[in-house]
PDB file of N, CA and C in Angstrom:
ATOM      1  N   UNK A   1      11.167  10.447  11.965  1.00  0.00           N
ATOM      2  CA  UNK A   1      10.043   9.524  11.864  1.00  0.00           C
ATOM      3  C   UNK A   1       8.801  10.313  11.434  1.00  0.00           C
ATOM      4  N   UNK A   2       8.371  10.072  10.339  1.00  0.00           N
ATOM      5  CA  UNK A   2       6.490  10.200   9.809  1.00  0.00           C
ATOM      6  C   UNK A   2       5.666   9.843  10.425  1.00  0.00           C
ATOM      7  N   UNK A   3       4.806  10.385  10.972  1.00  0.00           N
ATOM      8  CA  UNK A   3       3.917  10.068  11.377  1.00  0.00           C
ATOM      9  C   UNK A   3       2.692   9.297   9.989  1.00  0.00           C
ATOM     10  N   UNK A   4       1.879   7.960  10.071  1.00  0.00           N
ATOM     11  CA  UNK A   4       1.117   7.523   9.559  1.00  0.00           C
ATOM     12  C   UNK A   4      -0.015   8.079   9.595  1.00  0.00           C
ATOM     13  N   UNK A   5      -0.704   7.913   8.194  1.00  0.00           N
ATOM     14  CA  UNK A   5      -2.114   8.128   7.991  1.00  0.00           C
ATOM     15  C   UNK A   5      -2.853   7.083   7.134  1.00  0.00           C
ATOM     16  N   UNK A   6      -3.734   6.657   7.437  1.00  0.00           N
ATOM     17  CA  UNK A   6      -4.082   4.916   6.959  1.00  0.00           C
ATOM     18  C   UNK A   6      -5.309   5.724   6.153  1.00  0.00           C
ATOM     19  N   UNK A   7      -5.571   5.284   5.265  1.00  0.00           N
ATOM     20  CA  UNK A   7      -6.572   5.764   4.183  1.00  0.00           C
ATOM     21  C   UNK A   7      -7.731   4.410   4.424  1.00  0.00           C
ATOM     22  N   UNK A   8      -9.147   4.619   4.421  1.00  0.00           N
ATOM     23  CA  UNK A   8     -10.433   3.533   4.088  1.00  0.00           C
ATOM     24  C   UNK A   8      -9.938   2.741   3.642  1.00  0.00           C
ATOM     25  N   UNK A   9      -9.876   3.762   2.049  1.00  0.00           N
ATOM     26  CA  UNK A   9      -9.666   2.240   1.193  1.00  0.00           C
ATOM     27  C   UNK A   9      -8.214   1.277   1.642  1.00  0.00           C
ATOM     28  N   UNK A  10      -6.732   1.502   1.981  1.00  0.00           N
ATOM     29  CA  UNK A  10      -6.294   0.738   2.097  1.00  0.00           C
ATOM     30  C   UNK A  10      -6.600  -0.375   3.323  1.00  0.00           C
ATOM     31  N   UNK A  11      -7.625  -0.113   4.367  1.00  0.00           N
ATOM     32  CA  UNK A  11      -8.168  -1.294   5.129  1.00  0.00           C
ATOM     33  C   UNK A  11      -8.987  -1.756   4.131  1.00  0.00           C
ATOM     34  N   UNK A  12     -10.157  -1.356   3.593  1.00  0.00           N
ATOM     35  CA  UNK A  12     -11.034  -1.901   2.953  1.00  0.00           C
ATOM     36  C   UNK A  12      -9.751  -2.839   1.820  1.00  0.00           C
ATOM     37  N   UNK A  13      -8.912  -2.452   1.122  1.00  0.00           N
ATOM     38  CA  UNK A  13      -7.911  -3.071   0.286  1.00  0.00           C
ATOM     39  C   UNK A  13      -7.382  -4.347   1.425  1.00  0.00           C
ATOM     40  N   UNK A  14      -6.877  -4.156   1.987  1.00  0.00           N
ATOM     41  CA  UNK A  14      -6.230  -5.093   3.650  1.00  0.00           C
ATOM     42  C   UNK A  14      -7.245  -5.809   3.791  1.00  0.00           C
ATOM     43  N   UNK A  15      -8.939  -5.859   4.194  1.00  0.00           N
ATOM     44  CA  UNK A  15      -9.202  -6.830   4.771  1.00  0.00           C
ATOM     45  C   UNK A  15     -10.108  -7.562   3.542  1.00  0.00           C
ATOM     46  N   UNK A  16     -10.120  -7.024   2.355  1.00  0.00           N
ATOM     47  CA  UNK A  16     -10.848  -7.852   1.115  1.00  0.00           C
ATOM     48  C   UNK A  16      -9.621  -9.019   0.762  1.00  0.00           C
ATOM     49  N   UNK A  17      -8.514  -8.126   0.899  1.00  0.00           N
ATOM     50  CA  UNK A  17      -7.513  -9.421   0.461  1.00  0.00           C
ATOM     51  C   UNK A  17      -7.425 -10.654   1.533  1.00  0.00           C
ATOM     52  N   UNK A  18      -7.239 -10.073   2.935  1.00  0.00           N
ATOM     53  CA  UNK A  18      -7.068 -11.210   3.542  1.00  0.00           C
ATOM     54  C   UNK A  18      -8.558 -12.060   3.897  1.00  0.00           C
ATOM     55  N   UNK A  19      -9.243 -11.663   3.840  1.00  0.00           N
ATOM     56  CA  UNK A  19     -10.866 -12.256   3.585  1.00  0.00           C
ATOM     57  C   UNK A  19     -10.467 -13.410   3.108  1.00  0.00           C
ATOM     58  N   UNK A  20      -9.964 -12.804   1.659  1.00  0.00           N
ATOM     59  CA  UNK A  20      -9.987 -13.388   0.560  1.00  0.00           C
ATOM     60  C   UNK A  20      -9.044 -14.733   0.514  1.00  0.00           C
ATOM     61  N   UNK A  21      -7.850 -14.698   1.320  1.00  0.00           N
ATOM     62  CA  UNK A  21      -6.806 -15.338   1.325  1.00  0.00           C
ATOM     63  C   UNK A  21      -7.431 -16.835   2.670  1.00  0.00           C
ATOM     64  N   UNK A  22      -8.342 -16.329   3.359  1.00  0.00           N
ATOM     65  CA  UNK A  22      -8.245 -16.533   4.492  1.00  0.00           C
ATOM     66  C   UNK A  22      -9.404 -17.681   4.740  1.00  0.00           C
ATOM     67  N   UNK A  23     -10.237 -17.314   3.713  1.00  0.00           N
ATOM     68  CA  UNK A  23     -11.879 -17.802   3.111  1.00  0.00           C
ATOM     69  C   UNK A  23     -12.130 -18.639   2.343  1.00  0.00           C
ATOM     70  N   UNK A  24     -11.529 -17.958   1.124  1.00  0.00           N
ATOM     71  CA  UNK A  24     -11.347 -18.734   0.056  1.00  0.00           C
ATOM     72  C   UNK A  24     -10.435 -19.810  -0.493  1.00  0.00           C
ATOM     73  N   UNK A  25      -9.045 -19.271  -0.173  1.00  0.00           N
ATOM     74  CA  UNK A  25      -7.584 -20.004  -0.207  1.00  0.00           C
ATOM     75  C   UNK A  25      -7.748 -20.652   0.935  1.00  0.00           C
ATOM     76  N   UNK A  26      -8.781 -20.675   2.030  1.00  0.00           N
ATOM     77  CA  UNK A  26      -8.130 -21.345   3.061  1.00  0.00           C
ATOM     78  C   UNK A  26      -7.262 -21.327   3.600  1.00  0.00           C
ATOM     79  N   UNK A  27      -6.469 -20.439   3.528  1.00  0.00           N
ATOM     80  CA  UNK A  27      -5.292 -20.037   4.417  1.00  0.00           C
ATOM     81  C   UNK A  27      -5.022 -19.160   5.287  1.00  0.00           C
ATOM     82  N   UNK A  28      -5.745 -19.072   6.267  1.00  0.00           N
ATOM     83  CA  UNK A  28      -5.528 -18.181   7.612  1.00  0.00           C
ATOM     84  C   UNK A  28      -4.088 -18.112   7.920  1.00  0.00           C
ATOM     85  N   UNK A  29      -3.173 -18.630   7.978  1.00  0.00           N
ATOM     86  CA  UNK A  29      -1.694 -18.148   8.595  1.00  0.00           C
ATOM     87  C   UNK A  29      -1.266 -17.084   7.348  1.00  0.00           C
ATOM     88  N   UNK A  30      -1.599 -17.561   6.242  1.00  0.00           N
ATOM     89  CA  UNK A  30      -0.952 -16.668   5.270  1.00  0.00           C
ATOM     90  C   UNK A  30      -1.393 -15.506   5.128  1.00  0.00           C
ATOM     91  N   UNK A  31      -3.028 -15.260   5.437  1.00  0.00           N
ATOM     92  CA  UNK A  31      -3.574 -14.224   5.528  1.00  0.00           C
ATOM     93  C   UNK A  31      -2.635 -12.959   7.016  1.00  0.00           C
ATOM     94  N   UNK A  32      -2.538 -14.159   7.822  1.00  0.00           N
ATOM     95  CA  UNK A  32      -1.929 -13.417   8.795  1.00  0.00           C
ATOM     96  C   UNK A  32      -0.531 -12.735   9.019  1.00  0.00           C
ATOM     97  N   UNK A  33       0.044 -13.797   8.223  1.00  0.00           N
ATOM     98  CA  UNK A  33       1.426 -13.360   7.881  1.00  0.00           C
ATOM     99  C   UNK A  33       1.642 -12.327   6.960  1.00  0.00           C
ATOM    100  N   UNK A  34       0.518 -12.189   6.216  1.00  0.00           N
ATOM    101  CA  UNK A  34       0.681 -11.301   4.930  1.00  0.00           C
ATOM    102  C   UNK A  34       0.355 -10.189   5.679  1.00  0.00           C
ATOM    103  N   UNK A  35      -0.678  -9.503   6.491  1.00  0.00           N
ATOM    104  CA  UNK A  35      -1.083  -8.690   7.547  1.00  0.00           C
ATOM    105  C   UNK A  35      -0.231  -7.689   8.539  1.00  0.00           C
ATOM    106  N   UNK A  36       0.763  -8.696   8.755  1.00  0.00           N
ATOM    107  CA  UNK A  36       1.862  -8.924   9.773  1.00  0.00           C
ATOM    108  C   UNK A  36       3.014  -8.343   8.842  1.00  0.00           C
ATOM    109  N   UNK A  37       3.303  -8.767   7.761  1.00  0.00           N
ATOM    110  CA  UNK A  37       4.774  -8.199   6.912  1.00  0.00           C
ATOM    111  C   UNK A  37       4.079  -6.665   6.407  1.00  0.00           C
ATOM    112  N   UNK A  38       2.728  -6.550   6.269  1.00  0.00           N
ATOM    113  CA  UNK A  38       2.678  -5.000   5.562  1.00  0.00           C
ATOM    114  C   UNK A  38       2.340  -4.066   6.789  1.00  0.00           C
ATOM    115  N   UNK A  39       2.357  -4.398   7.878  1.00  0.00           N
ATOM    116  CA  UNK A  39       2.449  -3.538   9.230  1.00  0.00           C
ATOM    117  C   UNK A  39       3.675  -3.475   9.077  1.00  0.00           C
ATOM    118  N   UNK A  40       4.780  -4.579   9.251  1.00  0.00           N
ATOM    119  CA  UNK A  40       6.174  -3.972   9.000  1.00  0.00           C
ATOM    120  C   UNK A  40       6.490  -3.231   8.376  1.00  0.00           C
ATOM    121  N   UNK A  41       6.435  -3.166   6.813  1.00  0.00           N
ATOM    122  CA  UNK A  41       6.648  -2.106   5.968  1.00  0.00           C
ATOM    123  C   UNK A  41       6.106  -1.009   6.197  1.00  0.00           C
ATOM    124  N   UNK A  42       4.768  -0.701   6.377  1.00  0.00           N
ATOM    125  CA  UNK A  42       4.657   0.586   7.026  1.00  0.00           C
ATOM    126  C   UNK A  42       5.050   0.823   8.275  1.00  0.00           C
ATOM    127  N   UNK A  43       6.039   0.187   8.971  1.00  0.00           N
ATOM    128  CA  UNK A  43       7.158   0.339  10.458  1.00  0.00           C
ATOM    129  C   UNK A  43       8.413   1.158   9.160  1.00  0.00           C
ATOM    130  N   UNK A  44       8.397   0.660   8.246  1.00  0.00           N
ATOM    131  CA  UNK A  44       9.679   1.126   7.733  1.00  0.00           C
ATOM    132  C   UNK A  44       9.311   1.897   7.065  1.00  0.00           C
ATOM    133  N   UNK A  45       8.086   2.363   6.594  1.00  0.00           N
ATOM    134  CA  UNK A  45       7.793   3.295   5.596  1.00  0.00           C
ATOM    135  C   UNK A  45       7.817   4.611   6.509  1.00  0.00           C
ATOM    136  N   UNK A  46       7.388   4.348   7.706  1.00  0.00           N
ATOM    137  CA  UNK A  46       7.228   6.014   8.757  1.00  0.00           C
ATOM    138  C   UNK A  46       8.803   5.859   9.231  1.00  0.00           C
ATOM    139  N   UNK A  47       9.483   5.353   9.202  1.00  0.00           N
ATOM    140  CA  UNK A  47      10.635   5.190   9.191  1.00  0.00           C
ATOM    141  C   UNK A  47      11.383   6.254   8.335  1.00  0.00           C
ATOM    142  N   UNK A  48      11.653   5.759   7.200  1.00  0.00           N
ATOM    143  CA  UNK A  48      12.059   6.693   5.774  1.00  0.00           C
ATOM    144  C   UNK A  48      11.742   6.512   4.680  1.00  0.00           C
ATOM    145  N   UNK A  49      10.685   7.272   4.200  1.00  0.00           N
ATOM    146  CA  UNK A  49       9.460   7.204   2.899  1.00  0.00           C
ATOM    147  C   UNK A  49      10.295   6.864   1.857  1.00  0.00           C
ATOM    148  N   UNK A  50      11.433   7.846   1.795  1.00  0.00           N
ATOM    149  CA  UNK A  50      12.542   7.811   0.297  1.00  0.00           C
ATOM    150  C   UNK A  50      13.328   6.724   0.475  1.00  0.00           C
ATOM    151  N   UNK A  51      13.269   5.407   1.238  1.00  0.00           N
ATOM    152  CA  UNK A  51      13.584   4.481   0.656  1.00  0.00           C
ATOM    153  C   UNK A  51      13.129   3.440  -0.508  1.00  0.00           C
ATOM    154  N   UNK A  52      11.606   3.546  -0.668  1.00  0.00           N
ATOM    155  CA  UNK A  52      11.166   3.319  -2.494  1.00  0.00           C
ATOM    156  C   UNK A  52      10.864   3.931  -2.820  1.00  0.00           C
ATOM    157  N   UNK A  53      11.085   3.552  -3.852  1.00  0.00           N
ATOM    158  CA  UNK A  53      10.653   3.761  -5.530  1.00  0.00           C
ATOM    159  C   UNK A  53       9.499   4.722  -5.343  1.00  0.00           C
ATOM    160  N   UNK A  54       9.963   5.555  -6.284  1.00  0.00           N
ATOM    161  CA  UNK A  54       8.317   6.302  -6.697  1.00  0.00           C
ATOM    162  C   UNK A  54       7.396   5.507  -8.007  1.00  0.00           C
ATOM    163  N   UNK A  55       6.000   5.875  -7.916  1.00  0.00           N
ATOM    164  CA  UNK A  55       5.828   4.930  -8.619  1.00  0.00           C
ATOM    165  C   UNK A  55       5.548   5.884 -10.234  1.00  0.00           C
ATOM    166  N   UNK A  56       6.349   5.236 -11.164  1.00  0.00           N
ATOM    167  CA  UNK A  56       6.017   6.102 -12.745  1.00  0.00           C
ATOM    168  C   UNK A  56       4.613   5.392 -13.213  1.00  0.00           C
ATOM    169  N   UNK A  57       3.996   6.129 -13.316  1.00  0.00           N
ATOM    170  CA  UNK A  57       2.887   6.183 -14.629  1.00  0.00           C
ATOM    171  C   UNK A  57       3.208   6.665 -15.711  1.00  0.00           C
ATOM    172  N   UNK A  58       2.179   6.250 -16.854  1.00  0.00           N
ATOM    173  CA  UNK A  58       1.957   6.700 -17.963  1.00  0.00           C
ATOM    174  C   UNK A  58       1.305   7.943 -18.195  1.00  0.00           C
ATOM    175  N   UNK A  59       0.597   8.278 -17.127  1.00  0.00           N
ATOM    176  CA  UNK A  59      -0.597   9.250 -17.625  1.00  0.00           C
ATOM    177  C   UNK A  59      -0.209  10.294 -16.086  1.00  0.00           C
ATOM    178  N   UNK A  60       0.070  11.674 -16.262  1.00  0.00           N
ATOM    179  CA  UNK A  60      -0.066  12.692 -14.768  1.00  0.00           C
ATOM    180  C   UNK A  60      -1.145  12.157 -13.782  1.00  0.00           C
ATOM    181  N   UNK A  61      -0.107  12.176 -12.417  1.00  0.00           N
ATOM    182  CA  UNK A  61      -1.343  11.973 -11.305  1.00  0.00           C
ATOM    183  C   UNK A  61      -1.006  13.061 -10.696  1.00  0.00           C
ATOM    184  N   UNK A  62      -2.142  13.165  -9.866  1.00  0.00           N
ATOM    185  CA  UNK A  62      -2.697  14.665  -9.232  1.00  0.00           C
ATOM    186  C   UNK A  62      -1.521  14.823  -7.740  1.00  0.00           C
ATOM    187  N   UNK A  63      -0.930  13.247  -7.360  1.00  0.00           N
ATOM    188  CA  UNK A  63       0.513  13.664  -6.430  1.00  0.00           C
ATOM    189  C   UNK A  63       1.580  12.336  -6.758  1.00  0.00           C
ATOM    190  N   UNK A  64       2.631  13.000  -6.342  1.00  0.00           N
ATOM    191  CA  UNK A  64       3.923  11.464  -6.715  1.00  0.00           C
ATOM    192  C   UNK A  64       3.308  10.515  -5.328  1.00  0.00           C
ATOM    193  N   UNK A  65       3.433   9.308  -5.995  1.00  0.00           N
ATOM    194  CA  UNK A  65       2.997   8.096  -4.693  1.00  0.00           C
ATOM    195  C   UNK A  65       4.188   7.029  -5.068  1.00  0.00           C
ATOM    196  N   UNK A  66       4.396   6.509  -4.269  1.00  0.00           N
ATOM    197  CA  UNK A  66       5.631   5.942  -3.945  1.00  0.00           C
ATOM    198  C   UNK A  66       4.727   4.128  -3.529  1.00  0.00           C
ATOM    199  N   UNK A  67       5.698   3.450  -4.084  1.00  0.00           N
ATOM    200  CA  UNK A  67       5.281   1.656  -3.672  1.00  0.00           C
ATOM    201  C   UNK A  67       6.261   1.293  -2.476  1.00  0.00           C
ATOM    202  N   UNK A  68       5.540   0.136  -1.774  1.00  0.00           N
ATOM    203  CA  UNK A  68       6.447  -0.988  -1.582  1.00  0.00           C
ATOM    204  C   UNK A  68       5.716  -1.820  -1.730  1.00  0.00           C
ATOM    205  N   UNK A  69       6.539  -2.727  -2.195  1.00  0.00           N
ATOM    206  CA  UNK A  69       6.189  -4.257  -2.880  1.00  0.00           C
ATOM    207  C   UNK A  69       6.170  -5.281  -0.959  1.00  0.00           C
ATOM    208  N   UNK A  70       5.287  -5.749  -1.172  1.00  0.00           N
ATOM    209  CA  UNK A  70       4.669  -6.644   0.013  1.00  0.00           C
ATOM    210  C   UNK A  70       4.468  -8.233  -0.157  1.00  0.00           C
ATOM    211  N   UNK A  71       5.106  -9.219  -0.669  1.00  0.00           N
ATOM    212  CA  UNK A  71       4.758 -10.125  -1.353  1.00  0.00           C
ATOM    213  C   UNK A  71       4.456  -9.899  -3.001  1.00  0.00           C
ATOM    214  N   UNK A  72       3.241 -10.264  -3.385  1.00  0.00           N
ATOM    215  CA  UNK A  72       2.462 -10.137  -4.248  1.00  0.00           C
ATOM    216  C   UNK A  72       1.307  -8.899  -4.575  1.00  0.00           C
ATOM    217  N   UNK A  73       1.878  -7.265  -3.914  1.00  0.00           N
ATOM    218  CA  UNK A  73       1.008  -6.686  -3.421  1.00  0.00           C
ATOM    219  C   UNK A  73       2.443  -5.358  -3.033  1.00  0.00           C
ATOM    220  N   UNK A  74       1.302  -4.242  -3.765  1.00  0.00           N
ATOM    221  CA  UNK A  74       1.877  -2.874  -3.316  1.00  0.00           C
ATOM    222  C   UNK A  74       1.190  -1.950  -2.539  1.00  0.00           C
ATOM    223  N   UNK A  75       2.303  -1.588  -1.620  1.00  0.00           N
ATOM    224  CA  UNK A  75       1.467  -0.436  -0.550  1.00  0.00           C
ATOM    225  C   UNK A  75       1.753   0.945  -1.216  1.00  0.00           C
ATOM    226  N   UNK A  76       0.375   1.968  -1.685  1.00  0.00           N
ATOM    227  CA  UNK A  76       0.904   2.376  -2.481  1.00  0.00           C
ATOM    228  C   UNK A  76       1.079   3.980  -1.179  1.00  0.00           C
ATOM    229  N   UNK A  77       1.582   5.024  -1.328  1.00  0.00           N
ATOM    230  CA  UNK A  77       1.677   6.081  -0.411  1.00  0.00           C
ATOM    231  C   UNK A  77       2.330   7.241  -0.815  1.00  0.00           C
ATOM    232  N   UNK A  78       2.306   8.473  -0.613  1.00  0.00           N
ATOM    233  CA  UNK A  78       2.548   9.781  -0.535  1.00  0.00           C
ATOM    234  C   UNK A  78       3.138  10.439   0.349  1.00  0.00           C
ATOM    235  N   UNK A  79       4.079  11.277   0.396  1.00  0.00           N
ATOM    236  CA  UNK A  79       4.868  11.764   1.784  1.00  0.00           C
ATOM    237  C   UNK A  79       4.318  13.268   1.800  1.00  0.00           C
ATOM    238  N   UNK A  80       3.761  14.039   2.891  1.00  0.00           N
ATOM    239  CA  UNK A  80       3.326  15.328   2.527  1.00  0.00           C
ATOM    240  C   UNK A  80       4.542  15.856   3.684  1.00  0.00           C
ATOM    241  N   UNK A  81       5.593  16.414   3.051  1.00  0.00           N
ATOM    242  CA  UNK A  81       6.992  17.025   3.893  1.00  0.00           C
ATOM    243  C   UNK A  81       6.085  18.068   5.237  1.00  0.00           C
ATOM    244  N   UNK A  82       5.525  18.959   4.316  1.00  0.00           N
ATOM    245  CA  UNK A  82       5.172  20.124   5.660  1.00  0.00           C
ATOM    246  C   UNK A  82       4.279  19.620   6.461  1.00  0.00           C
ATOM    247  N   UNK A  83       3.653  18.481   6.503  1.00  0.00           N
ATOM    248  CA  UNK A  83       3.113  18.098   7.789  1.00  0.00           C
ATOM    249  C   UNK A  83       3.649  17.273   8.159  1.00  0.00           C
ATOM    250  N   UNK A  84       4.773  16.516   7.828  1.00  0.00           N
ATOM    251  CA  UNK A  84       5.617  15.278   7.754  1.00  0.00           C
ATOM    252  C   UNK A  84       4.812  14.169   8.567  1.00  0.00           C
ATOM    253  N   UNK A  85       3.589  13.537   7.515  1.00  0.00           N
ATOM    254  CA  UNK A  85       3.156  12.434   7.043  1.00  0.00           C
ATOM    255  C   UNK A  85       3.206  11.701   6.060  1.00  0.00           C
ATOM    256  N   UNK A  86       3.254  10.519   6.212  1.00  0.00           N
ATOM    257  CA  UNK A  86       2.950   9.436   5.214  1.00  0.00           C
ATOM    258  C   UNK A  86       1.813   9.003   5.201  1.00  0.00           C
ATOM    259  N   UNK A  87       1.171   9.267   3.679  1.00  0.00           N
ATOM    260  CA  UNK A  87      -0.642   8.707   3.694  1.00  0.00           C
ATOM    261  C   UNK A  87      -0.525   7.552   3.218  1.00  0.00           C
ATOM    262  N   UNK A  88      -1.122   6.356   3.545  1.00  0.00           N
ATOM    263  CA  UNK A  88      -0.706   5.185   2.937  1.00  0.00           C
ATOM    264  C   UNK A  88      -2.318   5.073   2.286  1.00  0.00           C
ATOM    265  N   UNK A  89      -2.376   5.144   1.092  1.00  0.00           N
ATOM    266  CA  UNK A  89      -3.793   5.021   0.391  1.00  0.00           C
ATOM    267  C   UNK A  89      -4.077   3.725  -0.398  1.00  0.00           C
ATOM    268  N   UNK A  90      -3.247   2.775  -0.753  1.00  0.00           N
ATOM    269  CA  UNK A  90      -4.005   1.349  -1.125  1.00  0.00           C
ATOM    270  C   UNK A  90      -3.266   0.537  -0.646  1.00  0.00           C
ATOM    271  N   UNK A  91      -3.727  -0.857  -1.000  1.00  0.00           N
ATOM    272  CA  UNK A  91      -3.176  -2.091  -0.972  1.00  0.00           C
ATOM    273  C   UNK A  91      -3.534  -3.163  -2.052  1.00  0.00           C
ATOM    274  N   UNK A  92      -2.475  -2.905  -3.066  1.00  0.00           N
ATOM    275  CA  UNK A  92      -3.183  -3.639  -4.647  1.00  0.00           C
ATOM    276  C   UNK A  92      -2.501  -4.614  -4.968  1.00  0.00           C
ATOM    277  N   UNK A  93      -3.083  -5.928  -5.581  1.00  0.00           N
ATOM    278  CA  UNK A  93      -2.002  -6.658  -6.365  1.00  0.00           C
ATOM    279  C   UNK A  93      -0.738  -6.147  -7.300  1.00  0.00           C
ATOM    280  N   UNK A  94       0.224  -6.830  -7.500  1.00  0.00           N
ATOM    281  CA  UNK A  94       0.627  -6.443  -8.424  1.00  0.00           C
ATOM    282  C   UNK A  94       0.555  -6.422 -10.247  1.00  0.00           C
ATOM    283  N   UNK A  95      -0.387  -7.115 -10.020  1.00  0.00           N
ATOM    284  CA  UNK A  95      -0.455  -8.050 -11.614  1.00  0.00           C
ATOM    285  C   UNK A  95      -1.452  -6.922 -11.998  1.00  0.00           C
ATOM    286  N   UNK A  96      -2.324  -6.063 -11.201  1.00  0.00           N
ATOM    287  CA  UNK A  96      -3.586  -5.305 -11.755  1.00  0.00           C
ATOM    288  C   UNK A  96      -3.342  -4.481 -12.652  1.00  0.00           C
ATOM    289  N   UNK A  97      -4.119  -4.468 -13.379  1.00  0.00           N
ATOM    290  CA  UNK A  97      -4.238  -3.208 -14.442  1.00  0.00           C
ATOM    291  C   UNK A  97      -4.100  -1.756 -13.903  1.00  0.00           C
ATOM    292  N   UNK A  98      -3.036  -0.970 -13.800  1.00  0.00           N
ATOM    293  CA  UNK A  98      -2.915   0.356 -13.481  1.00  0.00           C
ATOM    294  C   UNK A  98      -2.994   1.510 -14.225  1.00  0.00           C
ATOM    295  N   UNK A  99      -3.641   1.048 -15.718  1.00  0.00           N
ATOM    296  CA  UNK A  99      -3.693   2.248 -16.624  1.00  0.00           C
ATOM    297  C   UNK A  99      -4.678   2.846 -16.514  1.00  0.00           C
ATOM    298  N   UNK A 100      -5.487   3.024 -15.326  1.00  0.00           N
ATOM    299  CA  UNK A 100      -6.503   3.944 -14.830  1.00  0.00           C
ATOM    300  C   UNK A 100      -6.585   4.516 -13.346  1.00  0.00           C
ATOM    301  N   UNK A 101      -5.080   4.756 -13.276  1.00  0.00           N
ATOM    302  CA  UNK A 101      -4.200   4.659 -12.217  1.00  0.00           C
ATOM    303  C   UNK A 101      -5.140   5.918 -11.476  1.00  0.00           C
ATOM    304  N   UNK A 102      -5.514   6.947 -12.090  1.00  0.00           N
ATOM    305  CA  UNK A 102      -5.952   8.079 -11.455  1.00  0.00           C
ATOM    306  C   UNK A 102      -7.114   7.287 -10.693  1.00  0.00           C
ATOM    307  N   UNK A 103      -8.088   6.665 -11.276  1.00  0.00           N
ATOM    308  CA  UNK A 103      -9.370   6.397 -10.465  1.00  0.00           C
ATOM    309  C   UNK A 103      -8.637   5.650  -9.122  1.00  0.00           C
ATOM    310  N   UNK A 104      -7.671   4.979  -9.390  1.00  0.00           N
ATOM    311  CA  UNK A 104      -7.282   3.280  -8.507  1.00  0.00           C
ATOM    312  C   UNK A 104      -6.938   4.485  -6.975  1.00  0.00           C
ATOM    313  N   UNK A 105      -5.827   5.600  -7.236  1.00  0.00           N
ATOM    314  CA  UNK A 105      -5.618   6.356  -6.353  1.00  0.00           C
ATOM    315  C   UNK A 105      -6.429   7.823  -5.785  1.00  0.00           C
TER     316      UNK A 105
END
C-alpha cells in the first residue's frame, strides 16, 4: 500500500468541479457521488498505482503521470517508488485541451 499525497490544485480541481456540478447543474447528489467514486479510486490507486494507464503525451513531461478515468474526469498522479507515494496532482475533464500538458501538471 502507497501512502497518498493530495496536491492544492487537485482539491482546488475537486471542489471547482463539484461547486460547479452542485450550483450550477443543480445537482448536489451528483456532485456527491462524483466526490465519493474519486475517493474510491484513490482507495485503489494507494492500493496499486500500476493498475492504469500511464498517461502518453505529445510533448516530454518533466515525470510519467498515470490517469484514472472517474466518470467524465481524470485523476491525474505519479508514483515516487523510493518513498513509496502516490502524488495525486489534478482532477481534469476529459474533453480538455492537454496540449499544454506541461503547464496543466
Amino acid at each position: 500500500m502507497y501512502n497518498v499525497e493530495i496536491s492544492q490544485r487537485y482539491v482546488d480541481d475537486m471542489n471547482a468541479t463539484t461547486n460547479y456540478i452542485s450550483n450550477v447543474l443543480c445537482n448536489l447528489d451528483a456532485a456527491i457521488k462524483l466526490k465519493d467514486k474519486a475517493d474510491t479510486v484513490i482507495d485503489d490507486i494507494a492500493k496499486n498505482p500500476y493498475i492504469f494507464s500511464s498517461y502518453v503525451s505529445k510533448i516530454k513531461l518533466k515525470s510519467e503521470y498515470r490517469k484514472a478515468k472517474v466518470n467524465n474526469y481524470y485523476i491525474f498522479f505519479r508514483i515516487n517508488e523510493e518513498r513509496q507515494v502516490v502524488q495525486v496532482a489534478r482532477f481534469l475533464f476529459t474533453k480538455m485541451d492537454f496540449s499544454n500538458i506541461n503547464e496543466i501538471l
